[in-house]
N, C-alpha and C. Protein backbone atom coordinates (compact mmCIF):
# COMPACT_ATOMS: atom_id res chain seq x y z
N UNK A 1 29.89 -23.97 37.70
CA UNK A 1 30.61 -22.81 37.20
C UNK A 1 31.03 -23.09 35.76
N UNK A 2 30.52 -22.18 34.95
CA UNK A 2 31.27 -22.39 33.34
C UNK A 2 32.59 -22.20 33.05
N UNK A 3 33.20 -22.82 32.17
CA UNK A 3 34.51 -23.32 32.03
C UNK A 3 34.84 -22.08 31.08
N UNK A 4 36.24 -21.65 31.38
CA UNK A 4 36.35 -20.31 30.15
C UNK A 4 35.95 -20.32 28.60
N UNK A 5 35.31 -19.33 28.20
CA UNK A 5 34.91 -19.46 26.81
C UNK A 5 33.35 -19.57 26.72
N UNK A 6 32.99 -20.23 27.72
CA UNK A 6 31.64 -20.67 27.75
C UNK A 6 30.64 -19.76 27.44
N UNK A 7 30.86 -18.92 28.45
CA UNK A 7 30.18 -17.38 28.43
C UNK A 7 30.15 -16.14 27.32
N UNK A 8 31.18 -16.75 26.85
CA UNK A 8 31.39 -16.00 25.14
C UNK A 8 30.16 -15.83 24.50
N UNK A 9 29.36 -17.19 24.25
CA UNK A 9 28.16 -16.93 23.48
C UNK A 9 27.08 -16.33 23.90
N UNK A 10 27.29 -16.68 25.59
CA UNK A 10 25.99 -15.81 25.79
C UNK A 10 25.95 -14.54 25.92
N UNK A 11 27.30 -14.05 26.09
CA UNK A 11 27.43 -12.78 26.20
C UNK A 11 26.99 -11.89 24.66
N UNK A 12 27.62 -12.91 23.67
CA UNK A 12 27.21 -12.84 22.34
C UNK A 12 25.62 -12.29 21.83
N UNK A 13 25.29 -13.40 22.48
CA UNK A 13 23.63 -13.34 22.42
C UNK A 13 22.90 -12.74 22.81
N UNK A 14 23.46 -12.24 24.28
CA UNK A 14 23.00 -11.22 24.96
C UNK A 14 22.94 -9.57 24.46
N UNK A 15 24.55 -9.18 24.02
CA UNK A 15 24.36 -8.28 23.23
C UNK A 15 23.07 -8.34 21.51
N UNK A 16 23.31 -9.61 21.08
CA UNK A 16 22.31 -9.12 19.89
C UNK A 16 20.94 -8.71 20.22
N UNK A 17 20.78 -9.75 21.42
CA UNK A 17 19.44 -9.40 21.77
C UNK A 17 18.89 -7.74 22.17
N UNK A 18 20.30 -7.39 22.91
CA UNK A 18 20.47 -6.00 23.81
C UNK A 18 19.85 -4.75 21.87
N UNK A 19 20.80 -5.00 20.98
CA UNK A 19 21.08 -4.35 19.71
C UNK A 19 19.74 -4.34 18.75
N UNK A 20 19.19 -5.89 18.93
CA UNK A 20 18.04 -5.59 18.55
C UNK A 20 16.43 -5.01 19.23
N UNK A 21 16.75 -5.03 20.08
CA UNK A 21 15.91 -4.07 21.08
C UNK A 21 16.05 -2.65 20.71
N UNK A 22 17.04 -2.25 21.03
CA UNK A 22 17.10 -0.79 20.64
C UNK A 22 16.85 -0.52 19.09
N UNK A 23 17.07 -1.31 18.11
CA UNK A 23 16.75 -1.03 16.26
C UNK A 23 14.98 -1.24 16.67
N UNK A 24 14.46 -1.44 17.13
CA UNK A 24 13.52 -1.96 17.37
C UNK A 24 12.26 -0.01 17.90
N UNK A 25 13.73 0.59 18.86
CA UNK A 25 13.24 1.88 19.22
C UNK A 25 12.99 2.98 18.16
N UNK A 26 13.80 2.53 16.52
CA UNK A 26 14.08 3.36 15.76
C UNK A 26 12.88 4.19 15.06
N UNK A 27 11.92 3.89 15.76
CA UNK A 27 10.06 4.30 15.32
C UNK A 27 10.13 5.39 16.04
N UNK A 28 10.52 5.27 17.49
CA UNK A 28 9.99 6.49 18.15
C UNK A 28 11.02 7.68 18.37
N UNK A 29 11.61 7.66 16.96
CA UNK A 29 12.50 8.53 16.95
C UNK A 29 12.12 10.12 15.96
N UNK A 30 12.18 11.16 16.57
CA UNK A 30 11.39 12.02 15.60
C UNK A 30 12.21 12.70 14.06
N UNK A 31 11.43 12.52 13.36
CA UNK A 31 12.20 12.87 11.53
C UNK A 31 11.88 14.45 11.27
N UNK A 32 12.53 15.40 10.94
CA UNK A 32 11.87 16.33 10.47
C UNK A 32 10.87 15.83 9.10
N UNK A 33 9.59 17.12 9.39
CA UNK A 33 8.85 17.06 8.08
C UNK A 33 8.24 18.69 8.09
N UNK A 34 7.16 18.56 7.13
CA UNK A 34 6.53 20.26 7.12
C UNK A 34 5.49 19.46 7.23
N UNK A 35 4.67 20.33 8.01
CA UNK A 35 3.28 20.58 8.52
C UNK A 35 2.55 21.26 7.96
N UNK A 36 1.06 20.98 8.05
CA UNK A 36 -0.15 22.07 7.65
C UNK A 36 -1.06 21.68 8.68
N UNK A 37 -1.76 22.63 9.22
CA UNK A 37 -2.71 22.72 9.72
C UNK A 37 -3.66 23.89 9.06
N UNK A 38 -4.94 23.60 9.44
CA UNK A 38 -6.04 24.71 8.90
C UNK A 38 -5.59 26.10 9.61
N UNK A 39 -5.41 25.86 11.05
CA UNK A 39 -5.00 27.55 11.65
C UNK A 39 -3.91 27.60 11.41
N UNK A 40 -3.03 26.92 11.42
CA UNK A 40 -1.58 27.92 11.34
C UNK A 40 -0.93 27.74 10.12
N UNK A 41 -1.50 26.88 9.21
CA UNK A 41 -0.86 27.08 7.73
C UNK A 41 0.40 25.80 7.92
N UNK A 42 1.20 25.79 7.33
CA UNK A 42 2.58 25.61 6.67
C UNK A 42 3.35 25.89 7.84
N UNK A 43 4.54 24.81 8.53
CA UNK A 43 5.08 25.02 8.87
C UNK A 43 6.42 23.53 9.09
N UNK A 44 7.47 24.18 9.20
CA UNK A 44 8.44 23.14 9.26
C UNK A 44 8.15 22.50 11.57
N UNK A 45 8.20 20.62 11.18
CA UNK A 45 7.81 20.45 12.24
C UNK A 45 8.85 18.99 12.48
N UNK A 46 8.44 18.46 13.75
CA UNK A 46 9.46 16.95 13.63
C UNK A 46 7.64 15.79 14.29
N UNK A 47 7.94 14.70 12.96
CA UNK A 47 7.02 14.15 13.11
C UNK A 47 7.74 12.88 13.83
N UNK A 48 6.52 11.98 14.76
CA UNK A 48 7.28 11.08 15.56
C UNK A 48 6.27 10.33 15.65
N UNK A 49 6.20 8.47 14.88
CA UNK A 49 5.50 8.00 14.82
C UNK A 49 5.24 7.32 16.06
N UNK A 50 4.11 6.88 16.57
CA UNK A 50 3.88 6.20 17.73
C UNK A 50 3.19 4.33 17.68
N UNK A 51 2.85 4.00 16.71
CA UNK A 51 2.63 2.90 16.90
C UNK A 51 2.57 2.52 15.36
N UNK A 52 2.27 0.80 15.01
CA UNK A 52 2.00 0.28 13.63
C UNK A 52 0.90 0.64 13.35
N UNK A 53 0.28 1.17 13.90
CA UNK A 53 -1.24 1.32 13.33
C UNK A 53 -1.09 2.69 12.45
N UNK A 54 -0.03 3.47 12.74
CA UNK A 54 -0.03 4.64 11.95
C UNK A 54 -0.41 5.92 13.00
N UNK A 55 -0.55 5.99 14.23
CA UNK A 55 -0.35 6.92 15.30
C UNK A 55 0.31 7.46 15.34
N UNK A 56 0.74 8.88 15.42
CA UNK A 56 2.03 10.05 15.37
C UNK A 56 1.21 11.30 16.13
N UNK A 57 2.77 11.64 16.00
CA UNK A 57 2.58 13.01 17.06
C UNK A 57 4.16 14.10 16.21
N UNK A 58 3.05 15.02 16.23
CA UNK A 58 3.89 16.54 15.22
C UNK A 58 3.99 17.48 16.38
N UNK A 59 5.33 17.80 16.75
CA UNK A 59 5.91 19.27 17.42
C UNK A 59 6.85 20.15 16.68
N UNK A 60 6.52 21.20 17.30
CA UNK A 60 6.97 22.51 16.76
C UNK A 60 7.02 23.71 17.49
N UNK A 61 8.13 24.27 17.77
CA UNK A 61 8.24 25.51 18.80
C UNK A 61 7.59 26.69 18.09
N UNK A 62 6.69 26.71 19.14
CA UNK A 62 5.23 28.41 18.94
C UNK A 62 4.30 27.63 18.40
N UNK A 63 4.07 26.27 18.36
CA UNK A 63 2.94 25.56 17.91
C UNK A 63 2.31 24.81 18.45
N UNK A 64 1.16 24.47 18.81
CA UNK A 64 0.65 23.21 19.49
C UNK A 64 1.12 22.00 19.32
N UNK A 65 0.84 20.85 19.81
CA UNK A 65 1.62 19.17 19.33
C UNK A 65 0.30 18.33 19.57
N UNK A 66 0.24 17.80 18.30
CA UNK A 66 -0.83 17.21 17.53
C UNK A 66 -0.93 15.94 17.90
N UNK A 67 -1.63 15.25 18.17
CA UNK A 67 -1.29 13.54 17.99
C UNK A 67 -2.86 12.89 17.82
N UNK A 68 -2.01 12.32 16.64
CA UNK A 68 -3.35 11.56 16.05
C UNK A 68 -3.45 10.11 16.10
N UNK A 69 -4.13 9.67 16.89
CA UNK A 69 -4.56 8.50 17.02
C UNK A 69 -5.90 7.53 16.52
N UNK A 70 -4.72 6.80 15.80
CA UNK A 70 -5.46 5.63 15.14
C UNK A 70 -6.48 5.26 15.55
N UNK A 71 -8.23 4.92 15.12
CA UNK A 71 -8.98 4.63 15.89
C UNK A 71 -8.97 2.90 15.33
N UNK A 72 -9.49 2.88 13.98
CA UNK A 72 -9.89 1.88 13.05
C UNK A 72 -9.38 2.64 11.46
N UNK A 73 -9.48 1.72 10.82
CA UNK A 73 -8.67 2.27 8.96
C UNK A 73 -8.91 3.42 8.58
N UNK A 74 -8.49 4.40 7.78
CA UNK A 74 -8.79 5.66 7.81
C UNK A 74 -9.59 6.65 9.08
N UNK A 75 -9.49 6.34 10.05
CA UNK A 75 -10.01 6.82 11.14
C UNK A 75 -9.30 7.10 12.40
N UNK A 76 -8.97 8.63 13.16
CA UNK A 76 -8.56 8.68 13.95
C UNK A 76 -9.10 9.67 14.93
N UNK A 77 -8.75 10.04 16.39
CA UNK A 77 -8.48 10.90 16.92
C UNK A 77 -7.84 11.80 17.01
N UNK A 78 -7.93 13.28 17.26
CA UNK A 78 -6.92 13.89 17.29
C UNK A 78 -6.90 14.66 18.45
N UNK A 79 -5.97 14.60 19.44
CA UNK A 79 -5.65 15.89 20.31
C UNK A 79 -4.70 17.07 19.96
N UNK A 80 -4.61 18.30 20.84
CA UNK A 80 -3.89 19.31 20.78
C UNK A 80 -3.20 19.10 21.97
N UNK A 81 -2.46 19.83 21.96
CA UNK A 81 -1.46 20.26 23.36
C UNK A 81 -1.21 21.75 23.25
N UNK A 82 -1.69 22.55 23.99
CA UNK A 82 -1.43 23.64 23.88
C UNK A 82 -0.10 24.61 24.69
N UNK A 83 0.49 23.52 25.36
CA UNK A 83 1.46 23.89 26.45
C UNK A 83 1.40 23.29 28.23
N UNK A 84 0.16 23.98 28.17
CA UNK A 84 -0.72 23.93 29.77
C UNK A 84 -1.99 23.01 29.70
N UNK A 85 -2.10 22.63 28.81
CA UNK A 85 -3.54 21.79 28.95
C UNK A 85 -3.87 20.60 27.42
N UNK A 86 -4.17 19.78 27.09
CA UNK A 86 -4.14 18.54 26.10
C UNK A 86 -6.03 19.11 25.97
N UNK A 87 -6.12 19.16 24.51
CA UNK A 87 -7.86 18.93 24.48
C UNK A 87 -7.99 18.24 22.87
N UNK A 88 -8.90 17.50 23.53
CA UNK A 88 -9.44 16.66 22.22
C UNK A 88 -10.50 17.17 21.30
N UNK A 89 -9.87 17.02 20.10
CA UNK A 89 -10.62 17.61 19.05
C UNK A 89 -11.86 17.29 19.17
N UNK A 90 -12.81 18.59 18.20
CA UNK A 90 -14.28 17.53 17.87
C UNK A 90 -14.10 16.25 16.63
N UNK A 91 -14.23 15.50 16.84
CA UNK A 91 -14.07 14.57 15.08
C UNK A 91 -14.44 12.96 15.98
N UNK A 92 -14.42 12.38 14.97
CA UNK A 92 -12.81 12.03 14.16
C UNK A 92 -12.93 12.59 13.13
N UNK A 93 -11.34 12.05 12.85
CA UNK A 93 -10.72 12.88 11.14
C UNK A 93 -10.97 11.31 10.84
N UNK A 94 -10.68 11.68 9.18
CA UNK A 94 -10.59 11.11 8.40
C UNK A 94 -9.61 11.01 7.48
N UNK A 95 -8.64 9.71 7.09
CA UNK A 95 -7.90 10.34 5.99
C UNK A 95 -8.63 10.68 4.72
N UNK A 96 -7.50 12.16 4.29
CA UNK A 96 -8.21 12.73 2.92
C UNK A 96 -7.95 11.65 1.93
N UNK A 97 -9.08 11.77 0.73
CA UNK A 97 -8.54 11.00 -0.49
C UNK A 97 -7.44 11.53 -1.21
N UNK A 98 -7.45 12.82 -1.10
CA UNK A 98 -6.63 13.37 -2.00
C UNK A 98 -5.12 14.14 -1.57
N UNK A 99 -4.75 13.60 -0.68
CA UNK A 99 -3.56 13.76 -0.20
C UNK A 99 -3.11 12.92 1.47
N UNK A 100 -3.16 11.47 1.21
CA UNK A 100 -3.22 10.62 2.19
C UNK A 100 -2.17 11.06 3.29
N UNK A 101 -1.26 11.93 3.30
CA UNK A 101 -0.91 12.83 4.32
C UNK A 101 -1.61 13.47 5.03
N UNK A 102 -2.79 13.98 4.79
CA UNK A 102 -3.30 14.48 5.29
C UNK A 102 -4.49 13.73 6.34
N UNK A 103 -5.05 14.51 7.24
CA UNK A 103 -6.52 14.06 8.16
C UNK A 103 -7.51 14.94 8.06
N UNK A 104 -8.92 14.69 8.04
CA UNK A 104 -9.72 16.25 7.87
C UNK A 104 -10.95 15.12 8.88
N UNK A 105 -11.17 16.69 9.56
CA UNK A 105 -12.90 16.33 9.93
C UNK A 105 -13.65 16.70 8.92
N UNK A 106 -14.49 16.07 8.92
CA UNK A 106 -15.45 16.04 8.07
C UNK A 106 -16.82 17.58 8.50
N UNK A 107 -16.86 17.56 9.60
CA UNK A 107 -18.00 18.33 10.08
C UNK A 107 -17.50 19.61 10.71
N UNK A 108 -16.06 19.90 10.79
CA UNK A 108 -15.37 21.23 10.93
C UNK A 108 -14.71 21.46 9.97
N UNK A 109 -14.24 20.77 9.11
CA UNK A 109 -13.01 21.42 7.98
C UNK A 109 -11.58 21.25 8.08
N UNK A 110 -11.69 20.75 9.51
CA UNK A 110 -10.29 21.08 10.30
C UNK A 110 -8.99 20.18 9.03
N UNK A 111 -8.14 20.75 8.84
CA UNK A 111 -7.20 19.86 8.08
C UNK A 111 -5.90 19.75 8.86
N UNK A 112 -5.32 18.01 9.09
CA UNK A 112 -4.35 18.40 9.33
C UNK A 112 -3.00 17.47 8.59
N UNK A 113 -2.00 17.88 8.48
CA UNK A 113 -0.89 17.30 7.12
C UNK A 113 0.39 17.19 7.76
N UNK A 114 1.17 15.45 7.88
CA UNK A 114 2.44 16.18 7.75
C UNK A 114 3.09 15.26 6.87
N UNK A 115 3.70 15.73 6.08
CA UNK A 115 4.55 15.28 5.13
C UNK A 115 6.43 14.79 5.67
């Protein structure tokens, strides 16, 4: 049995550990930004990154929710969510050169942006 005091540190430790776990969650927390997509234009959205590789996912009420996944460097997947059903784009996208916010397929046009 530990002698009083003892437990102080680990309790100590325990919380930092507990504190840095959660700073740790502060990625999958969603930021507002504005959006573009090719169909719906311009719109204010909350972007929410999903991994280091640069994976995110954009929602927006009356809008689909986007998530683009990292395949390899400039290269990703993208799905929709339409409410009732998830469908995967044709592509991959690509990041644009000219506005690295952005993703475009190359062989539809499709653009998509969030800032």
């Amino acid at each position: 049995m530990p002698r009083w005091g003892e437990w102080g540190g680990r309790k100590t430790a325990l919380a930092g550990a507990v504190t840095l776990a959660l700073a740790g969650t502060g990625q999958a927390l969603a930021k507002p930004a504005q959006c573009f997509t090719t169909d719906d234009g311009h719109y204010p959205c909350d972007f929410r990154a999903t991994d280091k590789a640069g994976s995110f996912i954009i929602r927006a009420e009356g809008y689909p929710t986007f998530t683009v996944q990292i395949d390899s460097f400039g290269a990703a997947f993208v799905f929709a969510d339409f409410g009732n059903r998830n469908v995967a784009l044709p592509g991959p996208y690509h990041r644009a050169e000219d506005d690295r916010a952005c993703w475009v397929n190359p062989d539809t046009g499709s653009r998509l942006c969030a800032w």
